[in-house]
C-alpha atoms as a PDB file:
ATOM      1  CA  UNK A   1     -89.169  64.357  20.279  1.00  0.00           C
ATOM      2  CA  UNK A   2     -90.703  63.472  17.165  1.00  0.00           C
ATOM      3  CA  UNK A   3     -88.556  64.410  14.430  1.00  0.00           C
ATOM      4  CA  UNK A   4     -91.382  65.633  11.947  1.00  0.00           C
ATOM      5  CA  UNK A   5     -92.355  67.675  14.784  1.00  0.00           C
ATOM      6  CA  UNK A   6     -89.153  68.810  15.696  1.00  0.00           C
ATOM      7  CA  UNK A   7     -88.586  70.123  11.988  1.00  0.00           C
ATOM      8  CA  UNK A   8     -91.481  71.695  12.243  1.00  0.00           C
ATOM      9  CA  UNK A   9     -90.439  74.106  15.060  1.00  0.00           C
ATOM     10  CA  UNK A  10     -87.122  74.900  13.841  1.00  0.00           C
ATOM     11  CA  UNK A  11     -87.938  75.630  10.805  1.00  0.00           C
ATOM     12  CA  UNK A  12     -90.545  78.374  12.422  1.00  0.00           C
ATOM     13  CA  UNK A  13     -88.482  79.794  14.634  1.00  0.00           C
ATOM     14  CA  UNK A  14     -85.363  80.077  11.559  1.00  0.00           C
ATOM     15  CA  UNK A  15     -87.994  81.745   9.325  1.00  0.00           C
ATOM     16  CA  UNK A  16     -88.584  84.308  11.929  1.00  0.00           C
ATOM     17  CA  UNK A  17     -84.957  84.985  12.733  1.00  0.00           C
ATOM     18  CA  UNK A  18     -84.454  85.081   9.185  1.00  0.00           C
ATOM     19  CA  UNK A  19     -87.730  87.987   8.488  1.00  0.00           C
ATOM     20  CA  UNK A  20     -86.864  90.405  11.369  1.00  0.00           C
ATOM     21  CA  UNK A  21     -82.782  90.723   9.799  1.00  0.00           C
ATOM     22  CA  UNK A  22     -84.335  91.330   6.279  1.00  0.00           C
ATOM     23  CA  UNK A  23     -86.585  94.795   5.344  1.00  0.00           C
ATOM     24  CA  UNK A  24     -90.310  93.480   4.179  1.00  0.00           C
ATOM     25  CA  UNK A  25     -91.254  94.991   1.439  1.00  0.00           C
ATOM     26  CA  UNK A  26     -94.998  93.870   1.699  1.00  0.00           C
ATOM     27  CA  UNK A  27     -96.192  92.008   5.355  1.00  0.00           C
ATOM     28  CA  UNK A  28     -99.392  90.705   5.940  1.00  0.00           C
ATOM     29  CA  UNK A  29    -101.175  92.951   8.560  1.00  0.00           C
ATOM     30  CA  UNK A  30    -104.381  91.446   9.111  1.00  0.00           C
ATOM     31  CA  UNK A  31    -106.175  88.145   7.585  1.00  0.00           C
ATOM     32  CA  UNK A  32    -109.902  87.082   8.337  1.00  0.00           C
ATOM     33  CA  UNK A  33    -109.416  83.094   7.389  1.00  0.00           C
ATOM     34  CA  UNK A  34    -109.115  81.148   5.437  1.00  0.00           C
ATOM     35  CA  UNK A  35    -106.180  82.749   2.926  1.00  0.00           C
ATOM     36  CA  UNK A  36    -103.525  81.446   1.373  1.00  0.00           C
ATOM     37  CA  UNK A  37    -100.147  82.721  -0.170  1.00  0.00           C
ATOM     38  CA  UNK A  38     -98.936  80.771  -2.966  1.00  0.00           C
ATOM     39  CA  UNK A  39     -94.665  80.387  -3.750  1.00  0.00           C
ATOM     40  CA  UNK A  40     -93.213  79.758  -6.750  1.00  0.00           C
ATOM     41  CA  UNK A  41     -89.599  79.531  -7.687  1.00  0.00           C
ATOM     42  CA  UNK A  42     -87.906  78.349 -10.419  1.00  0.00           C
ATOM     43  CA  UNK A  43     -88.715  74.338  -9.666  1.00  0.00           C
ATOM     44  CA  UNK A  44     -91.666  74.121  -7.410  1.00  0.00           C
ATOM     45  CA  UNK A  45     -94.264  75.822  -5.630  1.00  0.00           C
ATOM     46  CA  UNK A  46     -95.776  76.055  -2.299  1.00  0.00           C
ATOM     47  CA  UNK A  47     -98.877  76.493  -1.110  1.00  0.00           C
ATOM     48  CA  UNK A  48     -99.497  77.986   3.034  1.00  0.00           C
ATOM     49  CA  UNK A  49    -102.006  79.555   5.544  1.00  0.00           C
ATOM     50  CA  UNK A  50    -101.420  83.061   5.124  1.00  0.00           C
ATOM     51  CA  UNK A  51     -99.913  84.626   8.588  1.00  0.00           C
ATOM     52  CA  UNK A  52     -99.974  87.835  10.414  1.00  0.00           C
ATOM     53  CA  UNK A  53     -96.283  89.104   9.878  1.00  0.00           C
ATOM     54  CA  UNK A  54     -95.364  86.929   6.963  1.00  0.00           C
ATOM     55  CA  UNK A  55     -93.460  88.568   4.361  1.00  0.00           C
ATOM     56  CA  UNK A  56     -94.925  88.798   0.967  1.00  0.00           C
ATOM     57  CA  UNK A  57     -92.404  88.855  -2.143  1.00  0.00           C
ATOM     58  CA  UNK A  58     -92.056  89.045  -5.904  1.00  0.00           C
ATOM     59  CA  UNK A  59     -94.033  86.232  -7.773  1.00  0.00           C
ATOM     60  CA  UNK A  60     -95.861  85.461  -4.089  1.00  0.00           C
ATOM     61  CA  UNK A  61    -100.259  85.283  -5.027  1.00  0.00           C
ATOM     62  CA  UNK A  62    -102.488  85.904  -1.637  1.00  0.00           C
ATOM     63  CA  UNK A  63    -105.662  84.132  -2.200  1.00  0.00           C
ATOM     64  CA  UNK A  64    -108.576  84.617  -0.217  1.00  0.00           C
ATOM     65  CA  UNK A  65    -111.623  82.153   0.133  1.00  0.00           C
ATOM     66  CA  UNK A  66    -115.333  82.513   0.899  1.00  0.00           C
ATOM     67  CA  UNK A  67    -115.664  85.113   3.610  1.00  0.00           C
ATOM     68  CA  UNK A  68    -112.004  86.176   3.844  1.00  0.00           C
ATOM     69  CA  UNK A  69    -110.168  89.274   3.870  1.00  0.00           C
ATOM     70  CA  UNK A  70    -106.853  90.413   3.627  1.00  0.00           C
ATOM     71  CA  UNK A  71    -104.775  93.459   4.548  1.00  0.00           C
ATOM     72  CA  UNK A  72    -100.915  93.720   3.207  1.00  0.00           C
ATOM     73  CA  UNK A  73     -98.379  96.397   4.179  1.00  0.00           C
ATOM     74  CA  UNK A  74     -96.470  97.897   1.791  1.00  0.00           C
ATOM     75  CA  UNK A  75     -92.817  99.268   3.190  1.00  0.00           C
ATOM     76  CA  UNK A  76     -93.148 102.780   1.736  1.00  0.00           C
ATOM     77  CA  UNK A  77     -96.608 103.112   3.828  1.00  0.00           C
ATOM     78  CA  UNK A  78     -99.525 102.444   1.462  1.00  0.00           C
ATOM     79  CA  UNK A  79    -101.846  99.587   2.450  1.00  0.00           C
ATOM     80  CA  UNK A  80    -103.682  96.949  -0.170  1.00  0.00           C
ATOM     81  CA  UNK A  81    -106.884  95.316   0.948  1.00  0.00           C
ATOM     82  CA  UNK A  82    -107.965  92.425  -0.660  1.00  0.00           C
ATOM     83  CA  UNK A  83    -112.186  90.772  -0.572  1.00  0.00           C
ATOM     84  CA  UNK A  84    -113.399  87.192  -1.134  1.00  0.00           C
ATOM     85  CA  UNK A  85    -112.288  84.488  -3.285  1.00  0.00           C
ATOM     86  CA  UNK A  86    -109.790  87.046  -4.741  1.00  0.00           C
ATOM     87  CA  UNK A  87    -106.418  86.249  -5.939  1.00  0.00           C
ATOM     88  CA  UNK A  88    -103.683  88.730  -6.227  1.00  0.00           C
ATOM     89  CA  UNK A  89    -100.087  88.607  -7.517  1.00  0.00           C
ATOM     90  CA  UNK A  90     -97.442  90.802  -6.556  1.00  0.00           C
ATOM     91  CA  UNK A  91     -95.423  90.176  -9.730  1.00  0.00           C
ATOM     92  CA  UNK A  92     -92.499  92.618  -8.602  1.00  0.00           C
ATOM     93  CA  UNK A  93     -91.801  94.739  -5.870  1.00  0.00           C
ATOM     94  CA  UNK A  94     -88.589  97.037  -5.240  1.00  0.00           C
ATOM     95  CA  UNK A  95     -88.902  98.906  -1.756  1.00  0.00           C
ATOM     96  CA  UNK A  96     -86.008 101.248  -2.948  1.00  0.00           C
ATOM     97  CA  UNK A  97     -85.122 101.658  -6.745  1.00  0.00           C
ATOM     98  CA  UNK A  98     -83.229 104.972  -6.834  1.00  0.00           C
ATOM     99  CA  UNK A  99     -85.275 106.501  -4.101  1.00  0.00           C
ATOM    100  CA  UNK A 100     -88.590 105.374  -5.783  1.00  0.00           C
ATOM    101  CA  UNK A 101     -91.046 102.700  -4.535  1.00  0.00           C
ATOM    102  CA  UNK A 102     -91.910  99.849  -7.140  1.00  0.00           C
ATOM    103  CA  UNK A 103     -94.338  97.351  -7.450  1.00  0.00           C
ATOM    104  CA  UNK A 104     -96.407  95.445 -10.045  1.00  0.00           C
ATOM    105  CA  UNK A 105     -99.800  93.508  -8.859  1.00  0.00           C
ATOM    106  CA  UNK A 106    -102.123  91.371 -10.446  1.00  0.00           C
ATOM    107  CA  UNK A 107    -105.730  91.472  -9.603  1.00  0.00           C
ATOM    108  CA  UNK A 108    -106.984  88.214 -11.421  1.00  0.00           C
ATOM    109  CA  UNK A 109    -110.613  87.780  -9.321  1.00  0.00           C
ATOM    110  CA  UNK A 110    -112.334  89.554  -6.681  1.00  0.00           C
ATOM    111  CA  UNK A 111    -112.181  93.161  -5.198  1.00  0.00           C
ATOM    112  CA  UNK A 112    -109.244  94.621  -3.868  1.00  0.00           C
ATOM    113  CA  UNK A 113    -108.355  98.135  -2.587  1.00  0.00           C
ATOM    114  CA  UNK A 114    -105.150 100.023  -2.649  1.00  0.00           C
ATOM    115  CA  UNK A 115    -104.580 103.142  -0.426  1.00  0.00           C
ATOM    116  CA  UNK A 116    -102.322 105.062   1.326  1.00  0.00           C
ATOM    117  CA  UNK A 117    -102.258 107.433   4.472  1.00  0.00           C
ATOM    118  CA  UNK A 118    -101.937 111.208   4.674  1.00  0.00           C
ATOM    119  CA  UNK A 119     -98.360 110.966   5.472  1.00  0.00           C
ATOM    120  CA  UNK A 120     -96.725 108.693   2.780  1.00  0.00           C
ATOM    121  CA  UNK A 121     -98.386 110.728   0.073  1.00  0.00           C
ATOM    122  CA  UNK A 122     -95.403 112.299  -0.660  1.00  0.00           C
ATOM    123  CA  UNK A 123     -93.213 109.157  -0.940  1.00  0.00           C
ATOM    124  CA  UNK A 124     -92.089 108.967  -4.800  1.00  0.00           C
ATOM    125  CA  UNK A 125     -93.804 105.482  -6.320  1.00  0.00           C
ATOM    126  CA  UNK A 126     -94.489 103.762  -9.306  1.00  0.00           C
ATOM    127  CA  UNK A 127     -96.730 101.313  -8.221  1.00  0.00           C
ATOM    128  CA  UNK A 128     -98.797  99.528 -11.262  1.00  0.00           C
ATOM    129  CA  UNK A 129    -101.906  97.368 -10.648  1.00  0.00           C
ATOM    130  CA  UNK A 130    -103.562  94.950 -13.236  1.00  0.00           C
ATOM    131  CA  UNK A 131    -107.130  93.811 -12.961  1.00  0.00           C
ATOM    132  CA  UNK A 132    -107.385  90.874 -15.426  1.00  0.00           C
ATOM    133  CA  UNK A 133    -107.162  93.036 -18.982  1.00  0.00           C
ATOM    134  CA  UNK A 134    -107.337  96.563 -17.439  1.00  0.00           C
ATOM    135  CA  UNK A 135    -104.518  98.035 -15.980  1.00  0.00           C
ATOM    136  CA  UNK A 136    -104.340 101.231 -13.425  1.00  0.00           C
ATOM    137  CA  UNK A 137    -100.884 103.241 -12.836  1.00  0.00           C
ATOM    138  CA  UNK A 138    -100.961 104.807  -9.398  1.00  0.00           C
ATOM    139  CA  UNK A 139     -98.917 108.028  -8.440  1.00  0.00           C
ATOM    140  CA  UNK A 140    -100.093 108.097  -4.629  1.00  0.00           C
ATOM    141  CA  UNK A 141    -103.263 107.905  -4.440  1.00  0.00           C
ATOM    142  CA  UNK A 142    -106.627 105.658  -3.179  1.00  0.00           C
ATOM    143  CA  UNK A 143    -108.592 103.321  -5.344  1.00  0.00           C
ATOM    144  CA  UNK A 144    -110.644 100.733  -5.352  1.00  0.00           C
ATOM    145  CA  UNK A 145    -110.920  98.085  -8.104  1.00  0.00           C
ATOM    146  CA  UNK A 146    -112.603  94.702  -9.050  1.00  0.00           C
ATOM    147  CA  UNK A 147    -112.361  91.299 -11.544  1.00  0.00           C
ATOM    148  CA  UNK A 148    -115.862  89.218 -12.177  1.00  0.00           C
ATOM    149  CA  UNK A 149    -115.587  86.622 -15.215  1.00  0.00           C
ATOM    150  CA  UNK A 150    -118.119  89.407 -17.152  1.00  0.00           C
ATOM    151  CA  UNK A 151    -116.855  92.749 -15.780  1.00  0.00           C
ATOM    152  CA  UNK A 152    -113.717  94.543 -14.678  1.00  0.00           C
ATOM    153  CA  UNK A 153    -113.649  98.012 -12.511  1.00  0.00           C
ATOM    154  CA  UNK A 154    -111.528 100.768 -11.480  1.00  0.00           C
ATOM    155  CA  UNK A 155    -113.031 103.507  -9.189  1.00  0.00           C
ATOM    156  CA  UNK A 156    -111.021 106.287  -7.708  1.00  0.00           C
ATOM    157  CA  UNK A 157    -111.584 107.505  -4.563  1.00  0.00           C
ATOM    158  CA  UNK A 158    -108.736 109.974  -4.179  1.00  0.00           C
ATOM    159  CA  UNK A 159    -105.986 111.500  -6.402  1.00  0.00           C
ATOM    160  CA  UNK A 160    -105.034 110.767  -9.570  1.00  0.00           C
ATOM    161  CA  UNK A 161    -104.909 107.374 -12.043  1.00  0.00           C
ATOM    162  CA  UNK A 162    -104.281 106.482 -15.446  1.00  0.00           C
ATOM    163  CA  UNK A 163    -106.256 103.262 -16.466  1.00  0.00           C
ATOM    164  CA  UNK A 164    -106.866 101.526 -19.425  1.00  0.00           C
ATOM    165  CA  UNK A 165    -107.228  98.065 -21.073  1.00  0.00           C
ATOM    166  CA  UNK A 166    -104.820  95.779 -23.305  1.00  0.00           C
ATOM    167  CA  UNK A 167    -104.771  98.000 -26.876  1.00  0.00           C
ATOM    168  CA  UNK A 168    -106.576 101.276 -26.080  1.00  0.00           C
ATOM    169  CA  UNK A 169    -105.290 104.684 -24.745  1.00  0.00           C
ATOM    170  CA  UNK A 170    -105.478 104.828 -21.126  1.00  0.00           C
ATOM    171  CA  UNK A 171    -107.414 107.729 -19.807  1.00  0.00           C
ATOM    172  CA  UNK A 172    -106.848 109.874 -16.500  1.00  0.00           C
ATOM    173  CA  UNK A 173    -109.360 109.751 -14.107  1.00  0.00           C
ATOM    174  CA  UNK A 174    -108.558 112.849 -11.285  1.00  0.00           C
ATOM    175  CA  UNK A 175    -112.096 113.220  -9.868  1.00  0.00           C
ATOM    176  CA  UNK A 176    -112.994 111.540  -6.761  1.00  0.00           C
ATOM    177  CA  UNK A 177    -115.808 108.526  -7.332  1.00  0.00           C
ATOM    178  CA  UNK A 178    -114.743 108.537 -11.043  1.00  0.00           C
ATOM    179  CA  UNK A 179    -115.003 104.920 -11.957  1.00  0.00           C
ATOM    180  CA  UNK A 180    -113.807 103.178 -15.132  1.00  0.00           C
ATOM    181  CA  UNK A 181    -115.726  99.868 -16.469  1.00  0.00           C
ATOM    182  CA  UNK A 182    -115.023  97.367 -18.798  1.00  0.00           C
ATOM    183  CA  UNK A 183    -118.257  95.169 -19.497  1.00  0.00           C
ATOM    184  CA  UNK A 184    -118.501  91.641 -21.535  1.00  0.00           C
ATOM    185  CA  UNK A 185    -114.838  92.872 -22.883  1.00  0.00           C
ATOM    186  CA  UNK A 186    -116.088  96.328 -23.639  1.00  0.00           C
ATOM    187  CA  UNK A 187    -115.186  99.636 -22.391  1.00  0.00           C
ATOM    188  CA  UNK A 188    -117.659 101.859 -20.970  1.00  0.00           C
ATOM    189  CA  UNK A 189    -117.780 106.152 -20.572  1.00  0.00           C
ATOM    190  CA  UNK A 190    -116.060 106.985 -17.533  1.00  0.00           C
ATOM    191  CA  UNK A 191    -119.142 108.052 -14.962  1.00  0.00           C
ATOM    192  CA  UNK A 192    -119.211 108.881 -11.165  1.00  0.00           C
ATOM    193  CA  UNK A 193    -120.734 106.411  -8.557  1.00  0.00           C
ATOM    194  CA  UNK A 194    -122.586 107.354  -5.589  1.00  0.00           C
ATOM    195  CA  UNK A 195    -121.294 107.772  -2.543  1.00  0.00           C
ATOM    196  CA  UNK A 196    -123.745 104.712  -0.902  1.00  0.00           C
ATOM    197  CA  UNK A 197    -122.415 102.327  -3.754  1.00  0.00           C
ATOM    198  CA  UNK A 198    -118.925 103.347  -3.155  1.00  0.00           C
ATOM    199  CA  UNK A 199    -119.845 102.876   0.262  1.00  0.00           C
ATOM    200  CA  UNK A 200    -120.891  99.138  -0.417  1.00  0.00           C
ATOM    201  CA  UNK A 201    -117.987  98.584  -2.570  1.00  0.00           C
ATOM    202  CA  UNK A 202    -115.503  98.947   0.352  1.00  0.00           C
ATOM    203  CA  UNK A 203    -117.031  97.014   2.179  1.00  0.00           C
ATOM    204  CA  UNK A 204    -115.980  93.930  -0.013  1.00  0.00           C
ATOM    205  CA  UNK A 205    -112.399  94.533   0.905  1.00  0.00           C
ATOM    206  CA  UNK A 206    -112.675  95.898   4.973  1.00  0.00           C
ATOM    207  CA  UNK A 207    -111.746  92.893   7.185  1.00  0.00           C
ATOM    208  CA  UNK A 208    -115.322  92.390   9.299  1.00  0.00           C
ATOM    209  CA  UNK A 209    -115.687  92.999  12.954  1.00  0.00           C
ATOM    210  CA  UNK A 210    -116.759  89.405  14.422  1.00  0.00           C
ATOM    211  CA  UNK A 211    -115.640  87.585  12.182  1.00  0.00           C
ATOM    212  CA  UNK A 212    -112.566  85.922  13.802  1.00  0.00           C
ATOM    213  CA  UNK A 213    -109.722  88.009  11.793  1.00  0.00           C
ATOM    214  CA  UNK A 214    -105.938  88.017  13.328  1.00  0.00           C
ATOM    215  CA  UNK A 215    -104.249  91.572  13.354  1.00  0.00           C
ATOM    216  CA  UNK A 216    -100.671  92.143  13.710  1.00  0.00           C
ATOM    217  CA  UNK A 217    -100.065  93.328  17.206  1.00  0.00           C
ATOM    218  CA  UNK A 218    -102.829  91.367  18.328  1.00  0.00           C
ATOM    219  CA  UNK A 219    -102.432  89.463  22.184  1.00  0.00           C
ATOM    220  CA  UNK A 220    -105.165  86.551  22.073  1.00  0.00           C
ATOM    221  CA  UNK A 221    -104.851  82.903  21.060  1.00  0.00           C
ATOM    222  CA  UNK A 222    -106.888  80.544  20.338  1.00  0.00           C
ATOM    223  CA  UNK A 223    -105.805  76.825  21.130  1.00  0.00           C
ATOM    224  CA  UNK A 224    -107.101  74.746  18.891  1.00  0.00           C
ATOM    225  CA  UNK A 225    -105.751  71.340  20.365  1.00  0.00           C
ATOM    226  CA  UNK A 226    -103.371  70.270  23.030  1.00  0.00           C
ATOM    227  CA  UNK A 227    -101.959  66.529  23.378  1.00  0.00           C
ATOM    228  CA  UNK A 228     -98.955  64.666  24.335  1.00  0.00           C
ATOM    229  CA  UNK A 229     -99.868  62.107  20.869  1.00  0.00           C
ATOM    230  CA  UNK A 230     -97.529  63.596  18.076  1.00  0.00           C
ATOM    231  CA  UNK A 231     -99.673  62.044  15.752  1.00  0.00           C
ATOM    232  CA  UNK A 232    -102.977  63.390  16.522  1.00  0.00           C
ATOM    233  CA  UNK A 233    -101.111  66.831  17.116  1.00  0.00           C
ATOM    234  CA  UNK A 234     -99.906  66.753  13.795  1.00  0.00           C
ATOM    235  CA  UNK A 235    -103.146  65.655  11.788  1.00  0.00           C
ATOM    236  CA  UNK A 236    -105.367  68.579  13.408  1.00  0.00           C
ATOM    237  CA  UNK A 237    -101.948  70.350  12.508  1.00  0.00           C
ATOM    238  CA  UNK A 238    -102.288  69.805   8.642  1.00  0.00           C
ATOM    239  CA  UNK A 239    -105.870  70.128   8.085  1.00  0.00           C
ATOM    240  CA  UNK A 240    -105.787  73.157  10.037  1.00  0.00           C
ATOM    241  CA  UNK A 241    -103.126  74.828   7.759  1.00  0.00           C
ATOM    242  CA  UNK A 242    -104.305  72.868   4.577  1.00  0.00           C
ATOM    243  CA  UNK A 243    -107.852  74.646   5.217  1.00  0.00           C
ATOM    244  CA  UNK A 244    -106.132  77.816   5.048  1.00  0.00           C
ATOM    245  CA  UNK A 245    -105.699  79.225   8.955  1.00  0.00           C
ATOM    246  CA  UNK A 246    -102.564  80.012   9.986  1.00  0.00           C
ATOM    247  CA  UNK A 247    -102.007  77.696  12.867  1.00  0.00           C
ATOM    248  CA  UNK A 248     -98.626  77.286  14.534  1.00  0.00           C
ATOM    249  CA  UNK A 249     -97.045  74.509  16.606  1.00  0.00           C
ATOM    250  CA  UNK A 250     -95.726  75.157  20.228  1.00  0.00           C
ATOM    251  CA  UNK A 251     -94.353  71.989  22.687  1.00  0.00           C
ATOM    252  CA  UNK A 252     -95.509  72.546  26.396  1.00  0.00           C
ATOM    253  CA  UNK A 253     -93.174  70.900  29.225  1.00  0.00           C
ATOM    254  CA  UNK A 254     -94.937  70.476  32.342  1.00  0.00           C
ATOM    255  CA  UNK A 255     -92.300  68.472  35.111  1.00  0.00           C
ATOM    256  CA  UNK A 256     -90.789  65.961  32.446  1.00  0.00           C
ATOM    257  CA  UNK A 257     -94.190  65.960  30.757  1.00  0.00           C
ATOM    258  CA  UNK A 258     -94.144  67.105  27.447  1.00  0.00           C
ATOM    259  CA  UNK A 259     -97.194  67.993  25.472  1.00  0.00           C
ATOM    260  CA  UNK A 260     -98.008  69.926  22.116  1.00  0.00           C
ATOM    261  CA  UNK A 261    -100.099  72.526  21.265  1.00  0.00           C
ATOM    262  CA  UNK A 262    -101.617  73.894  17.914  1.00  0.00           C
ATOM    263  CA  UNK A 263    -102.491  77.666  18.013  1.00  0.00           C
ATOM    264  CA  UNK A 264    -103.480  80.425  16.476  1.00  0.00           C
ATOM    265  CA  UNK A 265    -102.413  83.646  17.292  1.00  0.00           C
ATOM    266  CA  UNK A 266    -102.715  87.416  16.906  1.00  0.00           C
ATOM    267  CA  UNK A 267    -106.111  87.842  17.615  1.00  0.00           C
ATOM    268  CA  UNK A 268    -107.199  91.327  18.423  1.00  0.00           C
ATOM    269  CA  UNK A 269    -109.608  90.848  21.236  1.00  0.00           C
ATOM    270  CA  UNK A 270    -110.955  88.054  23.191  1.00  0.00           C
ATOM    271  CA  UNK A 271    -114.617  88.268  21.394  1.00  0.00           C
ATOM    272  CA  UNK A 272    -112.389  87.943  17.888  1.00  0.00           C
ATOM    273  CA  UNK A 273    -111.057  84.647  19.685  1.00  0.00           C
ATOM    274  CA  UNK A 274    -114.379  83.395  20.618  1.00  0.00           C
ATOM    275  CA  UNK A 275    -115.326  84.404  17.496  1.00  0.00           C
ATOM    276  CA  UNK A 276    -112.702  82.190  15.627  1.00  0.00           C
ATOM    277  CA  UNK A 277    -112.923  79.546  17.835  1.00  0.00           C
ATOM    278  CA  UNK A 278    -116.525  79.080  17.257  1.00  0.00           C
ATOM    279  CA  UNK A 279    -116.090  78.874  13.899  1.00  0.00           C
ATOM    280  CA  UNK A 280    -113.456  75.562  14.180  1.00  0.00           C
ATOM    281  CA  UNK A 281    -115.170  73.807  16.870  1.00  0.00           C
ATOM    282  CA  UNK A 282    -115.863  70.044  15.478  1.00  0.00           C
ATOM    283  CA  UNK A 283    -113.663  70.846  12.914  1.00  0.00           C
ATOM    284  CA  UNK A 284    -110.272  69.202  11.666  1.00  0.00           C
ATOM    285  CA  UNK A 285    -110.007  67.138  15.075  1.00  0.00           C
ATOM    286  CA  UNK A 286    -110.571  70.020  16.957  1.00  0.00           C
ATOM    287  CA  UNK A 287    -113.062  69.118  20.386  1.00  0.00           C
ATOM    288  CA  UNK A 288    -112.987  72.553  22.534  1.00  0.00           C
ATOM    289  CA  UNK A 289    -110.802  75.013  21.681  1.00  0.00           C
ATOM    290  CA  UNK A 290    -109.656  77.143  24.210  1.00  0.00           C
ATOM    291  CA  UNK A 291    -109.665  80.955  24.023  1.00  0.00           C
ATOM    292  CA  UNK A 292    -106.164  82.413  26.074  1.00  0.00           C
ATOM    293  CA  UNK A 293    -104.515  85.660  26.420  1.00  0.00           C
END
C-alpha cells in the first residue's frame, strides 16, 4: 500500500479512537458544505473540511462558505447554528467548571444562532458570545445574532440577555423579538422586530432541506470516486477536502484486488445524497458519483 495513503487511514481511524475516550465539549452535528474548521496551536495551524462528529475545541474557528450551514453541539445541551460565509471562534470552552458550563465565542461575519432545548434550561452556564464589537452574555436562553462590515445585531427570541458594545453599559433585553443594533459603529434604541422578519432571519442559520447537508446519525454515502490508482485517488482526495467537504478515504479488497474509495458520509436521506452528489459531478476529478446506503 501506498504509504501516503496508508497514513492517511491510520491517522483517521486513531483520531476516532482517540474522540469517543474523550467528552466533546462542542461536536459538529450537521454541515451543509463547504465549511471549514480552522486549528491553531502554539506553532502552526491547520486548516480541514469540517465533519459530522468532529470535535470542536478552544481556539478552533468554523467557517462557512457561500451556501453553507452549520450546526454545533454543545455538551451541556444548547445548540449554535451558524449561516453563510460566517466565521466563528470558540475562544474557550469548559464543559464543567465547578458545576457550571463555560464558553466564549466569537462571531466575526455572518449570522449565527444560539439556542437551547426545553430541558437543559436549567443547566447553570455562563456562556458569552461576541459579534465583532458587541458582546451578548447568555444565562439560558435563545438568540439570534449577526456581523455585516456596516452593522452588528442581537435579537432575542427567548429569555433573558445582557448586550452591549466595547465602552458603553450593556443593557438587558428580557422581551421576546427585542433586538439590539449597532449601525455604521453606532448604537441604536432597542426596538421589537416582527415576527415575519424574525422569521427570515432564521432562516440564514437553518441548514436547507435539498441542499446536500450531512447530519450526524445519518446512513447514506455518497462515493465520490473509486480506483485502484493511488494517485488519482488521492488528487480527487485533496481537492475534495481542500474545497471544504468532508470526504474520507476507505481501501476496498475484492479477491487480492485492492481498490480505494473517497466518500462522503452521513447523509440523512438518499434525495440529500443525490442532492450532494449532483452538486460534485465534473468536479475535482469526480466522473459519476455513486449514491449508496
Amino acid at each position: 500500500m501506498n504509504s501516503s495513503v496508508a497514513f492517511l487511514l491510520a491517522s483517521g481511524a486513531l483520531a476516532v479512537a482517540q474522540t469517543a475516550l474523550a467528552q466533546q465539549a462542542a461536536v459538529v452535528e450537521g454541515v451543509q458544505m463547504p465549511a471549514w474548521v480552522e486549528r491553531r496551536s502554539a506553532n502552526s495551524s491547520e486548516r480541514k473540511p469540517l465533519a459530522i462528529g468532529m470535535e470542536l475545541k478552544g481556539g478552533d474557528t468554523v467557517i462557512t462558505g457561500a451556501g453553507s450551514r452549520a450546526q454545533v453541539k454543545l455538551s451541556e445541551g444548547s445548540v449554535v447554528k451558524i449561516g453563510e460565509n460566517a466565521s466563528l471562534l470558540i475562544n474557550e470552552i469548559e464543559p464543567d467548571s465547578g458545576g457550571i458550563f463555560k464558553a466564549a465565542m466569537r462571531v466575526a461575519q455572518g449570522a449565527f444562532r444560539f439556542t437551547t432545548d426545553l430541558l437543559q434550561k436549567a443547566r447553570r452556564r455562563e456562556v458569552s458570545i461576541r459579534v465583532a464589537t458587541v458582546t451578548a452574555g447568555i444565562r439560558g436562553t435563545d438568540l439570534w445574532g449577526k456581523s455585516a462590515p456596516d452593522r452588528q445585531v442581537v435579537c432575542l427570541i427567548e429569555g433573558a440577555i445582557e448586550v452591549g458594545a466595547d465602552g458603553e453599559k450593556p443593557v438587558r433585553m428580557d422581551q421576546s423579538r427585542q433586538f439590539y443594533r449597532r449601525e455604521n459603529g453606532q448604537t441604536q434604541p432597542v426596538g421589537f422586530v416582527e415576527p415575519a422578519q424574525l422569521g427570515e432571519w432564521a432562516k440564514e442559520t437553518d441548514i436547507e432541506a435539498g441542499k446536500g447537508a450531512a447530519r450526524r446519525g445519518g446512513k447514506w454515502n455518497v462515493n465520490l470516486i473509486t480506483a485502484a490508482d493511488q494517485s488519482t485517488v488521492l488528487d480527487t482526495y485533496d481537492q475534495v477536502r481542500a474545497a471544504g467537504y468532508g470526504a474520507e478515504l476507505f481501501p476496498i479488497t475484492v479477491g487480492e484486488k485492492r481498490t480505494y474509495v473517497v466518500r462522503i458520509r452521513s447523509l440523512p436521506s438518499k434525495a440529500e445524497a443525490e442532492a450532494l452528489a449532483g452538486r460534485l459531478r465534473g468536479k475535482y476529478g469526480i466522473a459519476e458519483p455513486k449514491v449508496v446506503s
